[in-house]
PDB file of N, CA and C in Angstrom:
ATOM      1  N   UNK A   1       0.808  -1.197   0.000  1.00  0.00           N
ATOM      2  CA  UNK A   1       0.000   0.000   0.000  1.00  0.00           C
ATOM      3  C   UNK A   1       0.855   1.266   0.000  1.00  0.00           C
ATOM      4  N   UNK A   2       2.087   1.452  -0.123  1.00  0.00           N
ATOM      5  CA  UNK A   2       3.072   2.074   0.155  1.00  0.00           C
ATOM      6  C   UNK A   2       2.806   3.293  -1.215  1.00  0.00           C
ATOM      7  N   UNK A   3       3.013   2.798  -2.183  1.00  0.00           N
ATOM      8  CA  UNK A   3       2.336   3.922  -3.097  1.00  0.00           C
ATOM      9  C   UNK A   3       0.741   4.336  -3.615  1.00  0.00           C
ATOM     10  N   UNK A   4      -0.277   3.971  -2.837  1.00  0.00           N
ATOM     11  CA  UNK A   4      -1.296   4.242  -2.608  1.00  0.00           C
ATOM     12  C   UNK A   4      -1.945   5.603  -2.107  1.00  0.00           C
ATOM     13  N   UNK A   5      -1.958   6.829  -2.684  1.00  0.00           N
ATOM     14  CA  UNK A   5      -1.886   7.869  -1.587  1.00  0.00           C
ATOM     15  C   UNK A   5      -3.214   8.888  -2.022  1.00  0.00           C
ATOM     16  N   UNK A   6      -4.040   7.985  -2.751  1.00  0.00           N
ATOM     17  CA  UNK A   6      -5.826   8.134  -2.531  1.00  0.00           C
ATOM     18  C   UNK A   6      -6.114   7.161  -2.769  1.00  0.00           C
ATOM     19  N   UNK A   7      -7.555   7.123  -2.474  1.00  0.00           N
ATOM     20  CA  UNK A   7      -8.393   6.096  -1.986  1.00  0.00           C
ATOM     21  C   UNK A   7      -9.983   6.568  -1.924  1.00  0.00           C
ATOM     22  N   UNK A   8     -10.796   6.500  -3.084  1.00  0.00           N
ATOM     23  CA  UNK A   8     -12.084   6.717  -2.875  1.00  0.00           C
ATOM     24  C   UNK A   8     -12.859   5.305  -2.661  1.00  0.00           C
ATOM     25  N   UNK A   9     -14.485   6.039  -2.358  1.00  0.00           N
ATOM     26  CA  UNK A   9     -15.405   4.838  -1.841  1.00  0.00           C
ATOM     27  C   UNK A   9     -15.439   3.562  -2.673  1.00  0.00           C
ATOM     28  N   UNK A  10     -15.084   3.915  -4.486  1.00  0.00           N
ATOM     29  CA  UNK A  10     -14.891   2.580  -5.260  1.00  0.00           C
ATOM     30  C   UNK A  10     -13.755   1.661  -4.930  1.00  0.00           C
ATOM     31  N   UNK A  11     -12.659   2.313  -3.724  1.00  0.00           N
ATOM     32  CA  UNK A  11     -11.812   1.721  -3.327  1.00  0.00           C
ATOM     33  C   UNK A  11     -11.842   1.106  -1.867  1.00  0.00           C
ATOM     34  N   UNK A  12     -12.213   1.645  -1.180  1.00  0.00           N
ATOM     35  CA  UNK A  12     -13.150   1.337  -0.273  1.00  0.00           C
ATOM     36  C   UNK A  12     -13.827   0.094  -0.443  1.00  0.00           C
ATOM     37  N   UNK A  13     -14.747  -0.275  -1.791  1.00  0.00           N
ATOM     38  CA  UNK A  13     -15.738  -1.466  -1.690  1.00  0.00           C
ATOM     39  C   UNK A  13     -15.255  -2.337  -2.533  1.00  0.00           C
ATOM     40  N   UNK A  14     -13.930  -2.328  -2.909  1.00  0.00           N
ATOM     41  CA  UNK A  14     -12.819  -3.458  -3.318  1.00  0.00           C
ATOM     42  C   UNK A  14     -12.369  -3.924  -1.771  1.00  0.00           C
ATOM     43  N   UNK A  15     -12.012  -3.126  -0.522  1.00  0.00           N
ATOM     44  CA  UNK A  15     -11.601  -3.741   0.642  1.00  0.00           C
ATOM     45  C   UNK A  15     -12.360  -4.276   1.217  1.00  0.00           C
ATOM     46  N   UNK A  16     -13.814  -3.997   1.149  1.00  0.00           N
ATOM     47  CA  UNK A  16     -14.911  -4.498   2.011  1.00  0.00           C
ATOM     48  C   UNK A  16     -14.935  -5.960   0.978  1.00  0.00           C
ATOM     49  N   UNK A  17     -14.947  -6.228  -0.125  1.00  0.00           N
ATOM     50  CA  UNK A  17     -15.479  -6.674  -0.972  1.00  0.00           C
ATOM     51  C   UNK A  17     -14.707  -8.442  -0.546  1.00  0.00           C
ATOM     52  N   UNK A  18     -13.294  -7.869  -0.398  1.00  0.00           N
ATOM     53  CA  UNK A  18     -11.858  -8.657  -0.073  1.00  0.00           C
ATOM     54  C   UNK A  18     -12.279  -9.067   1.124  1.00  0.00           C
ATOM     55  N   UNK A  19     -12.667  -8.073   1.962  1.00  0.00           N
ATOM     56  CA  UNK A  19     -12.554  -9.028   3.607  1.00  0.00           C
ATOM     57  C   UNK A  19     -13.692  -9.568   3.531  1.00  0.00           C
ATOM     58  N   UNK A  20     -15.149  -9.683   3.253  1.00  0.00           N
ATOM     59  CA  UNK A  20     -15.970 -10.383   2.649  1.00  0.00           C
ATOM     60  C   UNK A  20     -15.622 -12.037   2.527  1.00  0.00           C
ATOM     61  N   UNK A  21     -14.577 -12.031   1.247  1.00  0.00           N
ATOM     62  CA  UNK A  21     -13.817 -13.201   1.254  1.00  0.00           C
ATOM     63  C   UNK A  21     -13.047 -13.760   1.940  1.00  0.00           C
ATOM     64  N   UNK A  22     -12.010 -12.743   2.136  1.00  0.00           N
ATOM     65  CA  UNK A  22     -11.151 -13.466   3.821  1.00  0.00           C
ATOM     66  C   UNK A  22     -11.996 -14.171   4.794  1.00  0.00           C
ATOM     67  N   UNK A  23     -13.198 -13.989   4.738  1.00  0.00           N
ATOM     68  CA  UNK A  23     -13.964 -14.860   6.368  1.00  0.00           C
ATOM     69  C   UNK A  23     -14.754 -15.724   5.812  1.00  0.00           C
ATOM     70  N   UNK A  24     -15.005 -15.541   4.323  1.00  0.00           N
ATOM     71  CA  UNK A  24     -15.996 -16.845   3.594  1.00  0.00           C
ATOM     72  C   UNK A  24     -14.634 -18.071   3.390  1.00  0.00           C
ATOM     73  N   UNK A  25     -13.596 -17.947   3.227  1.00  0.00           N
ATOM     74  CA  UNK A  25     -12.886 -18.857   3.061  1.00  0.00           C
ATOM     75  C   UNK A  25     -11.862 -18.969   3.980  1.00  0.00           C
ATOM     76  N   UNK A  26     -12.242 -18.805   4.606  1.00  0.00           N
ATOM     77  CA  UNK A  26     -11.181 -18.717   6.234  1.00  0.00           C
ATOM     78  C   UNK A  26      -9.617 -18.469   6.004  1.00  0.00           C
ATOM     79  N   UNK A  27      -9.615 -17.348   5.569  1.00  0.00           N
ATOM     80  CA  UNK A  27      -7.900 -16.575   5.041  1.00  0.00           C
ATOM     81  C   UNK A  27      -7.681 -15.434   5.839  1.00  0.00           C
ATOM     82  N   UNK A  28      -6.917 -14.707   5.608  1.00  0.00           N
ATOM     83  CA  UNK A  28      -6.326 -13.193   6.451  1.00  0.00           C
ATOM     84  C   UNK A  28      -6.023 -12.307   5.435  1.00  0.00           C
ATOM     85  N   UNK A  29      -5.583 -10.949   5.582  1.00  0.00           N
ATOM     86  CA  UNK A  29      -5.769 -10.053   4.563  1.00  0.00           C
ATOM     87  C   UNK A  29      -5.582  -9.115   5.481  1.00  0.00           C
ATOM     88  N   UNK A  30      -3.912  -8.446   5.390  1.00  0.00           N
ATOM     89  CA  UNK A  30      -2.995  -7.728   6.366  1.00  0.00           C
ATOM     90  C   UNK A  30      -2.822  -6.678   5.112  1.00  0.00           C
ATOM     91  N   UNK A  31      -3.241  -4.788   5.738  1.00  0.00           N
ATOM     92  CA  UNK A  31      -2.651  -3.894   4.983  1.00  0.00           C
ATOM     93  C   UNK A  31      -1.537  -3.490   5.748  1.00  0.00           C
ATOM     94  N   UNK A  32      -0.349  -3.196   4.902  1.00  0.00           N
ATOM     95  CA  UNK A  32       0.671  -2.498   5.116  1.00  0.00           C
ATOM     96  C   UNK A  32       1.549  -1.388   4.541  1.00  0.00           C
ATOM     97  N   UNK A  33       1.751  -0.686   5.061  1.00  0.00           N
ATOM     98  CA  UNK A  33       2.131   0.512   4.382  1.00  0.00           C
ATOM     99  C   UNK A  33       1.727   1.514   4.455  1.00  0.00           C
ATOM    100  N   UNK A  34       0.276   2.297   4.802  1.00  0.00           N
ATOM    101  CA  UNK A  34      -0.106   2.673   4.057  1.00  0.00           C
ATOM    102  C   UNK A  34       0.506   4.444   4.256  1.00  0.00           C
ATOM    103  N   UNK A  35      -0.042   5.207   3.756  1.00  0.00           N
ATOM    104  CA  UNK A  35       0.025   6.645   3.747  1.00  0.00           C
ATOM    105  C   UNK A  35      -0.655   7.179   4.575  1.00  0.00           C
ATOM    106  N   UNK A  36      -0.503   8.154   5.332  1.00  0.00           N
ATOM    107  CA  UNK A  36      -1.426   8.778   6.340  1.00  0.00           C
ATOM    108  C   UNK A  36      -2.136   8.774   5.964  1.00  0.00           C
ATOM    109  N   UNK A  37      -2.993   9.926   4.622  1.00  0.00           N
ATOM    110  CA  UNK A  37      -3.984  10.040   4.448  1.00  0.00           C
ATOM    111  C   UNK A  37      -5.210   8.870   3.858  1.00  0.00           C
ATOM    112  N   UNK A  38      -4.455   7.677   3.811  1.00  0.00           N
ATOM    113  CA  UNK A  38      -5.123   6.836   3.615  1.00  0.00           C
ATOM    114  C   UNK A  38      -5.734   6.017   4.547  1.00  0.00           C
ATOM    115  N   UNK A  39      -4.254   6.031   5.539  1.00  0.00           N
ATOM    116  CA  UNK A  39      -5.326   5.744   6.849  1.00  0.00           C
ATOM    117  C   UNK A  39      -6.615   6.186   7.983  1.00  0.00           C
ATOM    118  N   UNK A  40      -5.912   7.333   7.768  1.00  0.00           N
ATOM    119  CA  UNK A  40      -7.072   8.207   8.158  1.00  0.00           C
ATOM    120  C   UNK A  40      -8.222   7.749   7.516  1.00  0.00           C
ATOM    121  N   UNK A  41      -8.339   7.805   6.256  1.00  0.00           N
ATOM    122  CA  UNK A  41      -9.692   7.133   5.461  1.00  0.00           C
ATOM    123  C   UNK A  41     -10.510   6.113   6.123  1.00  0.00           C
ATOM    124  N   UNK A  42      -9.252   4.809   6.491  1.00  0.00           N
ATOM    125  CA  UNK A  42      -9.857   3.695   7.328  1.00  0.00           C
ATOM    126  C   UNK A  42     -10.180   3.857   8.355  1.00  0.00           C
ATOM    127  N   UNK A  43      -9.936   4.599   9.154  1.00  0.00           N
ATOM    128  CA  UNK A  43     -10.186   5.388  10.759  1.00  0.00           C
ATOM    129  C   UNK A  43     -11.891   6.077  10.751  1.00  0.00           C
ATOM    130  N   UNK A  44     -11.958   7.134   9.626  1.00  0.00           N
ATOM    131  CA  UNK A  44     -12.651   7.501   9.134  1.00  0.00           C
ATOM    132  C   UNK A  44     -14.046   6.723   9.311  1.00  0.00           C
ATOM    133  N   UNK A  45     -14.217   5.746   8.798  1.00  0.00           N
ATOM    134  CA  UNK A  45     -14.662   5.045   8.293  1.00  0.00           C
ATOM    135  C   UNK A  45     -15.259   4.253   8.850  1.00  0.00           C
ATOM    136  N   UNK A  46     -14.242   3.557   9.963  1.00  0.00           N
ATOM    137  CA  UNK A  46     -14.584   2.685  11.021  1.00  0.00           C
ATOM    138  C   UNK A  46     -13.855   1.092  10.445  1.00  0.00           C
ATOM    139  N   UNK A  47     -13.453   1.408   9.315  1.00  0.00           N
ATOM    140  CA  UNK A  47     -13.107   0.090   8.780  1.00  0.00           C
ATOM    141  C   UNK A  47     -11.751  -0.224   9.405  1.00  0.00           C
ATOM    142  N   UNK A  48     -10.961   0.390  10.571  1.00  0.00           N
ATOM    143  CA  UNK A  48      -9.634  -0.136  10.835  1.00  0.00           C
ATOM    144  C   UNK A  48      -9.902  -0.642  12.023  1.00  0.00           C
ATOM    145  N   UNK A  49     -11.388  -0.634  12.581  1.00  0.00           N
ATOM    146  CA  UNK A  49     -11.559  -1.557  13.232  1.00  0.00           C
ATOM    147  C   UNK A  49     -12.145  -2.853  13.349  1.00  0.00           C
ATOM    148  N   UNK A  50     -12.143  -3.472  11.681  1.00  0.00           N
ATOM    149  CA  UNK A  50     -12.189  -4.934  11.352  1.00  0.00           C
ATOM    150  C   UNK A  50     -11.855  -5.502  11.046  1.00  0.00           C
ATOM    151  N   UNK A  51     -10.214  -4.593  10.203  1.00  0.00           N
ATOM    152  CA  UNK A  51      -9.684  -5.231   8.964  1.00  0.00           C
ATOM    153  C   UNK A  51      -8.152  -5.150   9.762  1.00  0.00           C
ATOM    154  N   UNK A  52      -7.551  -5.646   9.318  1.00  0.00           N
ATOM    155  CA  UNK A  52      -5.774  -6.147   9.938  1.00  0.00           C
ATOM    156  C   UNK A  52      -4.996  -5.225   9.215  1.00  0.00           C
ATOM    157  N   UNK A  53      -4.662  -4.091   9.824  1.00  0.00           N
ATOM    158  CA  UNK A  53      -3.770  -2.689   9.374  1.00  0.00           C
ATOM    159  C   UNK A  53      -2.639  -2.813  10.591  1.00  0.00           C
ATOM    160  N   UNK A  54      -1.477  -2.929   9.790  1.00  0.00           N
ATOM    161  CA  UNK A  54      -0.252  -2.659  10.095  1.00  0.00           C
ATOM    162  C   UNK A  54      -0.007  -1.526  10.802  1.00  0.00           C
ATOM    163  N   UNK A  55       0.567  -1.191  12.076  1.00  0.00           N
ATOM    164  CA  UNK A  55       0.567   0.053  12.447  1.00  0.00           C
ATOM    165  C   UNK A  55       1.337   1.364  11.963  1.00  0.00           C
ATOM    166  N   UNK A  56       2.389   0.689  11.072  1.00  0.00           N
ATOM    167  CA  UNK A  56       3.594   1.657  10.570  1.00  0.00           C
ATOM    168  C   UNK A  56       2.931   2.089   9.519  1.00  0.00           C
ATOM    169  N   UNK A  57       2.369   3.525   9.344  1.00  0.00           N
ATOM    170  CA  UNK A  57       1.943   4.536   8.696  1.00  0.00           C
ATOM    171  C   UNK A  57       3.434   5.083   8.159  1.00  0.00           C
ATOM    172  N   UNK A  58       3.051   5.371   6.552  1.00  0.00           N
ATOM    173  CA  UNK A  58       4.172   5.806   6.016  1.00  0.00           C
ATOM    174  C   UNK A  58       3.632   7.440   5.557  1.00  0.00           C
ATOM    175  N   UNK A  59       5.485   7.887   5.569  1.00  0.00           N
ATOM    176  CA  UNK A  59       4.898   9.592   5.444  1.00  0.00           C
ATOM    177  C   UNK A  59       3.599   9.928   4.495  1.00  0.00           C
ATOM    178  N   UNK A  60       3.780  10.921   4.253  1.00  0.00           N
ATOM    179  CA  UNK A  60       2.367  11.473   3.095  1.00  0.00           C
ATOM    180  C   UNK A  60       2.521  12.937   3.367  1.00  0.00           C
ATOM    181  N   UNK A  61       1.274  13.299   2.287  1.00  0.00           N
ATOM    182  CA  UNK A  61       1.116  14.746   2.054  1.00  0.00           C
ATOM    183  C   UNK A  61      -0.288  14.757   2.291  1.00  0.00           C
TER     184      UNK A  61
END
């Protein structure tokens, strides 16, 4: 996720879409990397409290 540094709701419902699958087929699905402002997004959101986010936030603008 390291060069990721937007992220709209069509991106958003690719992650929901993914962890969806992670629990229908009993897998894991770890983000890492990401950019502040992207995390913030997931914070935002409420989604970084379901999904497996790495804590090391990388710089950003």
């Amino acid at each position: 996720m390291e060069q990721v540094n937007y992220l709209d709701s069509t991106g958003l419902g690719v992650f929901i879409a993914a962890l969806k699958s992670t629990k229908e087929y009993h897998s894991e699905m770890r983000l890492e990397g990401l950019q502040s402002r992207v995390q913030r997004l997931f914070e935002i959101t409420g989604l970084n409290s379901i999904m497996n986010i790495e804590s090391t936030v990388q710089g950003g603008k």
